[in-house]
PDB file of N, CA and C in Angstrom:
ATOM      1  N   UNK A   1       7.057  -5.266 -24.766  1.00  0.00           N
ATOM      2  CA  UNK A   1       7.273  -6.509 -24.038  1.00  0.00           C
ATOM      3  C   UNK A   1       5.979  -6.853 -23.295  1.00  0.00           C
ATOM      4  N   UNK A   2       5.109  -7.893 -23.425  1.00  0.00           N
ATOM      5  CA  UNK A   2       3.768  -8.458 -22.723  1.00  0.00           C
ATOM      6  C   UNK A   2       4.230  -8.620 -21.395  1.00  0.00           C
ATOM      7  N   UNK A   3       3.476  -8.231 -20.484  1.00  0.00           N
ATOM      8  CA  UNK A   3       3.616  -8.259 -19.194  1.00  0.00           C
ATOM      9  C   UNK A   3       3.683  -9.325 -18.332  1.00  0.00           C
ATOM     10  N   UNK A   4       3.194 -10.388 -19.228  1.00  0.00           N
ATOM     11  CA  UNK A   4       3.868 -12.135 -18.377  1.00  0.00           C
ATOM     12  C   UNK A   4       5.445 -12.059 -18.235  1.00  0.00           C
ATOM     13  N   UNK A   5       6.122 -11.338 -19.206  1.00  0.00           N
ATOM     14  CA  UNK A   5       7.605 -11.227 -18.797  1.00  0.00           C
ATOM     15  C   UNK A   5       8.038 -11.035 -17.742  1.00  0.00           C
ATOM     16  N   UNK A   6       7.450  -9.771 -17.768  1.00  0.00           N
ATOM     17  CA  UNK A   6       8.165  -9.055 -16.664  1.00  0.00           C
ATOM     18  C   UNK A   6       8.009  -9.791 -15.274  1.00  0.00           C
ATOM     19  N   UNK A   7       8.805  -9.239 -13.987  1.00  0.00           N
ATOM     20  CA  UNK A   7       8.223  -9.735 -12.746  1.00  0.00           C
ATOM     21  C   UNK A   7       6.978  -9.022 -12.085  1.00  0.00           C
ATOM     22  N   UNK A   8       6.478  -9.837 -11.074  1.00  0.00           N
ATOM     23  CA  UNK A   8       5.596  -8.877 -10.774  1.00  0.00           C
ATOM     24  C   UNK A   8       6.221  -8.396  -9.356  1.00  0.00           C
ATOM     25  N   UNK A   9       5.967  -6.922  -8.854  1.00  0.00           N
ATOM     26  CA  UNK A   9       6.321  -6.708  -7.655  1.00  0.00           C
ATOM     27  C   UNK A   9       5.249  -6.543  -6.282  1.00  0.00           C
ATOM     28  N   UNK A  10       5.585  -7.003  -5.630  1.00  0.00           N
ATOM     29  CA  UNK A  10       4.941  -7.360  -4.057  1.00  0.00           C
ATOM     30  C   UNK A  10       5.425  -6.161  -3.315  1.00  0.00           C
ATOM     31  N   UNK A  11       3.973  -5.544  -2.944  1.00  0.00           N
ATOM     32  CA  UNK A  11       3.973  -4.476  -1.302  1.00  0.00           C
ATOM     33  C   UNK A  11       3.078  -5.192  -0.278  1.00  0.00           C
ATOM     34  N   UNK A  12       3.533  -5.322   0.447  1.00  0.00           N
ATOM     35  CA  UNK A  12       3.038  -5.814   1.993  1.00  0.00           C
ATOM     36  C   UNK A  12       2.773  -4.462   3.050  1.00  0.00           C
ATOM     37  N   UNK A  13       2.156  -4.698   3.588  1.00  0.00           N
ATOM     38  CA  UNK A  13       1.996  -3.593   4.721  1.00  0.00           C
ATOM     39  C   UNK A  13       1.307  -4.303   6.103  1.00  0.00           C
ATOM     40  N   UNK A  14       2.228  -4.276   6.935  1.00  0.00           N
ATOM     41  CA  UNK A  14       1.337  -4.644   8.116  1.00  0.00           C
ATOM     42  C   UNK A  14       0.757  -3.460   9.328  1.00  0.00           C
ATOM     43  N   UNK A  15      -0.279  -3.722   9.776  1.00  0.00           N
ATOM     44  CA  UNK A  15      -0.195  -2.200  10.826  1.00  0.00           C
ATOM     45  C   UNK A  15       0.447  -2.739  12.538  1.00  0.00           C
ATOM     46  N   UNK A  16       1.330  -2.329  12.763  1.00  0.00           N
ATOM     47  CA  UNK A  16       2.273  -2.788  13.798  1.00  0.00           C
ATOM     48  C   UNK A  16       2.020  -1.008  14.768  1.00  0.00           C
ATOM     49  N   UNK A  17       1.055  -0.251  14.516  1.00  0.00           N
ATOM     50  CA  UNK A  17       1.298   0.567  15.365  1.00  0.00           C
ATOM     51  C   UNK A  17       1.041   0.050  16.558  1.00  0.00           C
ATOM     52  N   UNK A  18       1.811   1.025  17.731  1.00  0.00           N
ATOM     53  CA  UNK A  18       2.364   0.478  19.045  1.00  0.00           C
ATOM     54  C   UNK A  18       1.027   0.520  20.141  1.00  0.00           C
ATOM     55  N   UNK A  19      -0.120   1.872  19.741  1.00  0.00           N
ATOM     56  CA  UNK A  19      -1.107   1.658  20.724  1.00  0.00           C
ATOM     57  C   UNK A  19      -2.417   1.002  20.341  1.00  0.00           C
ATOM     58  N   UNK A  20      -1.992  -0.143  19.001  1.00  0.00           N
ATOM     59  CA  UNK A  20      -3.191  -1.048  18.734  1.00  0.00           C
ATOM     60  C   UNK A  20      -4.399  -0.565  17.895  1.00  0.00           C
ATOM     61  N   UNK A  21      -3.927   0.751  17.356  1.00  0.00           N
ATOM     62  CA  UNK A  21      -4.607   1.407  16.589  1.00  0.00           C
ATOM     63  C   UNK A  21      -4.864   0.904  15.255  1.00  0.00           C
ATOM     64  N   UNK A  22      -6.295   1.653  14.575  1.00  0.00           N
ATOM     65  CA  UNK A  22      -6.269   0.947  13.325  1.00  0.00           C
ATOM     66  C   UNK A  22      -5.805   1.969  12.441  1.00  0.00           C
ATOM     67  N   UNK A  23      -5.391   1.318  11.287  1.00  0.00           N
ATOM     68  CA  UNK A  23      -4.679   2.726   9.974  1.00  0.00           C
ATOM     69  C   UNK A  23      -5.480   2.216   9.449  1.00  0.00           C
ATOM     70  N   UNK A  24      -5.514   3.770   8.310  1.00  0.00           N
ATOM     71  CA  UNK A  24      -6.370   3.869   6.994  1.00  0.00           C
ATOM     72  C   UNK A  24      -5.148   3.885   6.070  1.00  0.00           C
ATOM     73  N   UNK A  25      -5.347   2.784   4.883  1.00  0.00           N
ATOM     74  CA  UNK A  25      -4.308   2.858   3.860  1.00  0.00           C
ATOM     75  C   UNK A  25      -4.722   2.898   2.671  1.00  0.00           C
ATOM     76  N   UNK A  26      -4.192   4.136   1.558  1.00  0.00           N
ATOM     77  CA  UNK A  26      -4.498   3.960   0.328  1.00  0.00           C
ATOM     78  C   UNK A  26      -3.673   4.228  -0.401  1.00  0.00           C
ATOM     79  N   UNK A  27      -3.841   3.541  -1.091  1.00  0.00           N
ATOM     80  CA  UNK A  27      -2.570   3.067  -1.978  1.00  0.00           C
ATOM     81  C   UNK A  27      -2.898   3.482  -3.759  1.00  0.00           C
ATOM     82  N   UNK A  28      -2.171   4.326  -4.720  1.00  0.00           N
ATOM     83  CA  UNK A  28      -1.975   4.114  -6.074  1.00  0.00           C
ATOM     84  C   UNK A  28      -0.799   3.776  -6.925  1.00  0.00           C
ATOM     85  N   UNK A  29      -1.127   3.221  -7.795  1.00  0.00           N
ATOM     86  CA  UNK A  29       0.091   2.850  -8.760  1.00  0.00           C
ATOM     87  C   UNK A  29      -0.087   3.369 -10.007  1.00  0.00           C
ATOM     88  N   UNK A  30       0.555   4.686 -10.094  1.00  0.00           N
ATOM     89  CA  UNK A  30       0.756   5.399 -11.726  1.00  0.00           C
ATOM     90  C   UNK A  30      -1.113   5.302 -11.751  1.00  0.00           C
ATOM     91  N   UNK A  31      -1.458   5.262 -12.940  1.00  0.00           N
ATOM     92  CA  UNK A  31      -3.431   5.627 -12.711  1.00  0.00           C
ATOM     93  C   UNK A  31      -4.501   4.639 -11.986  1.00  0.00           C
ATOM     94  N   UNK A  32      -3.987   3.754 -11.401  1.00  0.00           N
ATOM     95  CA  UNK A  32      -4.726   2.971 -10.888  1.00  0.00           C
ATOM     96  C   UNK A  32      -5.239   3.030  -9.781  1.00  0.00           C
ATOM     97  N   UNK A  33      -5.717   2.921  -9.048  1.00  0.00           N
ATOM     98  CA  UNK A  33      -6.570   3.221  -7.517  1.00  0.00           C
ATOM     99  C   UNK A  33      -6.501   2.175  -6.576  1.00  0.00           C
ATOM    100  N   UNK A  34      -5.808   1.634  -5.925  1.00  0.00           N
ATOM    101  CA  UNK A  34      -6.182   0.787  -5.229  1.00  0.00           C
ATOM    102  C   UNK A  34      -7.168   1.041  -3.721  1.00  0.00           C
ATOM    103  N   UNK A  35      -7.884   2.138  -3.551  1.00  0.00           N
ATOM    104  CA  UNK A  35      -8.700   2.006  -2.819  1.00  0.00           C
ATOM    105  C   UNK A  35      -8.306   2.118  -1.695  1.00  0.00           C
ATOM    106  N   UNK A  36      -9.525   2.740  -0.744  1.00  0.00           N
ATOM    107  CA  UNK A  36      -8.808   2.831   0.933  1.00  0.00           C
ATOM    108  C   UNK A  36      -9.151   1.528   1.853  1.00  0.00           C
ATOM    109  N   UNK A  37      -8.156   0.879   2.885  1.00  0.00           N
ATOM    110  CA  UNK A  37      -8.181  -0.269   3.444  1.00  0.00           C
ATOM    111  C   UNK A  37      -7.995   0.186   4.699  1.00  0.00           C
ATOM    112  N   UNK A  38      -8.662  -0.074   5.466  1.00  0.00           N
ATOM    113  CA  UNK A  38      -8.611   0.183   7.264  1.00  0.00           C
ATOM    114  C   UNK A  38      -7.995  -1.249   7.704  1.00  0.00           C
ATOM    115  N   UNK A  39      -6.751  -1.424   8.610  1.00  0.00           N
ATOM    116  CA  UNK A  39      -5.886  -2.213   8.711  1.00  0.00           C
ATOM    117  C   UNK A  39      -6.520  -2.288  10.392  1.00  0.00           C
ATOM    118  N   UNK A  40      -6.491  -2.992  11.225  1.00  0.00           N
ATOM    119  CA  UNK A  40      -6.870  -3.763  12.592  1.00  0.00           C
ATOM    120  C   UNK A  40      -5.218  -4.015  12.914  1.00  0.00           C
ATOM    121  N   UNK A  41      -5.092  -4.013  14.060  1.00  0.00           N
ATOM    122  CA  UNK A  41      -3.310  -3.809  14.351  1.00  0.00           C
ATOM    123  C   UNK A  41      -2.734  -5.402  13.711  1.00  0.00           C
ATOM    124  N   UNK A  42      -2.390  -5.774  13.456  1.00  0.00           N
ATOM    125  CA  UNK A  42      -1.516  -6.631  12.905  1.00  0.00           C
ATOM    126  C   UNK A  42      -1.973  -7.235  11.649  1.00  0.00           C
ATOM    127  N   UNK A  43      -2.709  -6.718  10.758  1.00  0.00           N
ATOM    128  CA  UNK A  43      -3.901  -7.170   9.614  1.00  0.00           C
ATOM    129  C   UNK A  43      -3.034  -6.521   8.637  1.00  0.00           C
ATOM    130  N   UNK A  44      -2.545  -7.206   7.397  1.00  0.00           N
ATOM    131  CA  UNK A  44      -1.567  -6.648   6.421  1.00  0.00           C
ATOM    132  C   UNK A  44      -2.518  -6.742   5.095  1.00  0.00           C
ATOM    133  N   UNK A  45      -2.122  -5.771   4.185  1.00  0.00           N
ATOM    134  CA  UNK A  45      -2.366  -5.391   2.898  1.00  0.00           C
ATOM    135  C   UNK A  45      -1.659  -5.743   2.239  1.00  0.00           C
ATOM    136  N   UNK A  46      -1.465  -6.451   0.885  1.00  0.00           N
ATOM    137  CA  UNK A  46      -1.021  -6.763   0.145  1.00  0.00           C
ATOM    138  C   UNK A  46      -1.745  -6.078  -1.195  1.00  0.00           C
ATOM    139  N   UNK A  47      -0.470  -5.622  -1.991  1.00  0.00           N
ATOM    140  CA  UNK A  47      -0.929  -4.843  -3.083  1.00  0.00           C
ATOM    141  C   UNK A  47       0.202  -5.892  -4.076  1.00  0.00           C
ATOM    142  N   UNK A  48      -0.232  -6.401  -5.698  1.00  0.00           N
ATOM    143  CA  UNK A  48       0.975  -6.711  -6.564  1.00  0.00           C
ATOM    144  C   UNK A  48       0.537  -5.546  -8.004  1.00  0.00           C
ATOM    145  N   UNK A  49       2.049  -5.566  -8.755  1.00  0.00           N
ATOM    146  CA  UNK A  49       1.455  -4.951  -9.874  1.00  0.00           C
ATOM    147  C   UNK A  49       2.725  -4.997 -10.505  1.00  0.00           C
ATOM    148  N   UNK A  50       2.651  -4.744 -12.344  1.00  0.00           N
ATOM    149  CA  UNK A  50       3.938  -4.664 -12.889  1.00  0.00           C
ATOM    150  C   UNK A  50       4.411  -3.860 -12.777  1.00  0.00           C
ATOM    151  N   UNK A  51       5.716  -3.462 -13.218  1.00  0.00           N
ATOM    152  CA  UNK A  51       6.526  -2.454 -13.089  1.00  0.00           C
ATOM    153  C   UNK A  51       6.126  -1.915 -14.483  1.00  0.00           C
ATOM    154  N   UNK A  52       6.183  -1.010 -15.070  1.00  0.00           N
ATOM    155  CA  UNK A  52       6.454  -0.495 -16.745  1.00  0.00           C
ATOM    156  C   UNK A  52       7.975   0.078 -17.040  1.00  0.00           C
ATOM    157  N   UNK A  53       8.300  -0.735 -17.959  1.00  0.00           N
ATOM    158  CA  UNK A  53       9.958  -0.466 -18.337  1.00  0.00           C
ATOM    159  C   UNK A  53       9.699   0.541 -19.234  1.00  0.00           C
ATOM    160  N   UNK A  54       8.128   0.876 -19.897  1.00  0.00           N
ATOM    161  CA  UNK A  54       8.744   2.082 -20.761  1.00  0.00           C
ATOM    162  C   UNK A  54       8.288   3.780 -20.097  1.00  0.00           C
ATOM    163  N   UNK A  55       8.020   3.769 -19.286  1.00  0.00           N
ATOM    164  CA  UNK A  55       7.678   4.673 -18.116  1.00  0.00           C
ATOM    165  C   UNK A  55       8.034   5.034 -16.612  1.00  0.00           C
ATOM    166  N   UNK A  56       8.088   5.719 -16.046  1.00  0.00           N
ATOM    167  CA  UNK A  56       8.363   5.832 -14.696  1.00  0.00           C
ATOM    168  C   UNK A  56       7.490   4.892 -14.107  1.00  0.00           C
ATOM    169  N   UNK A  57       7.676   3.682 -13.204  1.00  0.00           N
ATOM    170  CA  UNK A  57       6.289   3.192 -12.244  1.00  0.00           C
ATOM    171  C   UNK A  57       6.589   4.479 -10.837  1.00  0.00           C
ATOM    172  N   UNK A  58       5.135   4.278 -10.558  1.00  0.00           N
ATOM    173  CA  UNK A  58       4.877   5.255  -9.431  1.00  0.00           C
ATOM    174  C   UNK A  58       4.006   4.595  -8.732  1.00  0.00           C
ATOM    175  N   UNK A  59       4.241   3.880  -7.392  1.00  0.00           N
ATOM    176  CA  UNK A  59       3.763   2.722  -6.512  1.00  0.00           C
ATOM    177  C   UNK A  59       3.737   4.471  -5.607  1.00  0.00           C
ATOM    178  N   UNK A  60       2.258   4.713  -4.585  1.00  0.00           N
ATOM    179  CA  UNK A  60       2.513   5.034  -3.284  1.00  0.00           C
ATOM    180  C   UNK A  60       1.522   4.994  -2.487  1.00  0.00           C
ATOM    181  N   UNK A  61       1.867   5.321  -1.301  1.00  0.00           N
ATOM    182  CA  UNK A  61       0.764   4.767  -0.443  1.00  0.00           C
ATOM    183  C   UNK A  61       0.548   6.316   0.958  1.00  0.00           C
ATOM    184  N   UNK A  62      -0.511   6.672   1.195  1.00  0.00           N
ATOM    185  CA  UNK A  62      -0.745   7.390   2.377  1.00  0.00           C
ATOM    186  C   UNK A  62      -1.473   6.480   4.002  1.00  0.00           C
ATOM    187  N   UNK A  63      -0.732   6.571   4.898  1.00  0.00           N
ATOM    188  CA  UNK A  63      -1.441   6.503   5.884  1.00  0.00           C
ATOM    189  C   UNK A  63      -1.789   7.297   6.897  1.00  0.00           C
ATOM    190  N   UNK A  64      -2.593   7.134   7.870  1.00  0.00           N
ATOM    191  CA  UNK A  64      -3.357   7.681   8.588  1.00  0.00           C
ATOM    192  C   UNK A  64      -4.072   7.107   9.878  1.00  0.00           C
ATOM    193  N   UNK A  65      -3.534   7.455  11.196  1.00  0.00           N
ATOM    194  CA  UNK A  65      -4.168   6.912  11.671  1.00  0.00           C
ATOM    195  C   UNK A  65      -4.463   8.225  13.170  1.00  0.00           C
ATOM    196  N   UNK A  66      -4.856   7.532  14.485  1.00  0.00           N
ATOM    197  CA  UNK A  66      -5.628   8.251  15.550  1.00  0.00           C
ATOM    198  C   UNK A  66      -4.381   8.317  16.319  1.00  0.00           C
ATOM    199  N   UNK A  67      -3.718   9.131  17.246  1.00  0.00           N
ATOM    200  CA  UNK A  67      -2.222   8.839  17.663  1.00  0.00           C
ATOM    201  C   UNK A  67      -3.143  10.266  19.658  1.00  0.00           C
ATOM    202  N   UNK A  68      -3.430   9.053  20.276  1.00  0.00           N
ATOM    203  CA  UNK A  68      -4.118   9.719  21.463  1.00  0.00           C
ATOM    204  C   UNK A  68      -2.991  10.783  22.040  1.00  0.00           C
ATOM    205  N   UNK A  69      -1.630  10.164  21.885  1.00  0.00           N
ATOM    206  CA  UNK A  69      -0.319  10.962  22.382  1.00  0.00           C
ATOM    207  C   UNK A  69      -0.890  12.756  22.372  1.00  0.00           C
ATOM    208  N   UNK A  70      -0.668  12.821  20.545  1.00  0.00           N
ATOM    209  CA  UNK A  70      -0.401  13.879  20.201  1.00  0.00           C
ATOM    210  C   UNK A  70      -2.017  14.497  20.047  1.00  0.00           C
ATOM    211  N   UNK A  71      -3.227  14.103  20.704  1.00  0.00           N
ATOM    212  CA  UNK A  71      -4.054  14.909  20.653  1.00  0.00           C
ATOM    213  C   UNK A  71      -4.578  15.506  22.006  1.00  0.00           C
TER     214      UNK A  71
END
């Protein structure tokens, strides 16, 4: 099935942490890389991509950020 079919799916990410901190976000989908993005507190990432119906999709994402609390 050509991939204009399918839908495409939308990840959003906003960084809403509470002490205004910035996150580091990186994100892959199954072999693809989407690269690391440093987010500014309310600055969102947007990632799109197809799903594959004849495979598992595997969308994920790590973040990371400075948390003064716990250091």
């Amino acid at each position: 099935m050509p991939k204009s079919v399918l839908s495409l799916t939308h990840v959003r990410i906003t960084n809403g942490v509470q002490d205004g901190a910035n996150i580091t976000v990186h994100c892959k989908f199954n072999d693809d890389d989407f690269g690391v993005h440093i987010l500014a507190f309310y600055d969102t990432y947007e990632g799109v991509f197809h799903p594959n119906i004849w495979q598992p999709t595997r969308y994920h994402c790590q973040f990371q950020w400075h948390d003064p609390v716990m250091v």
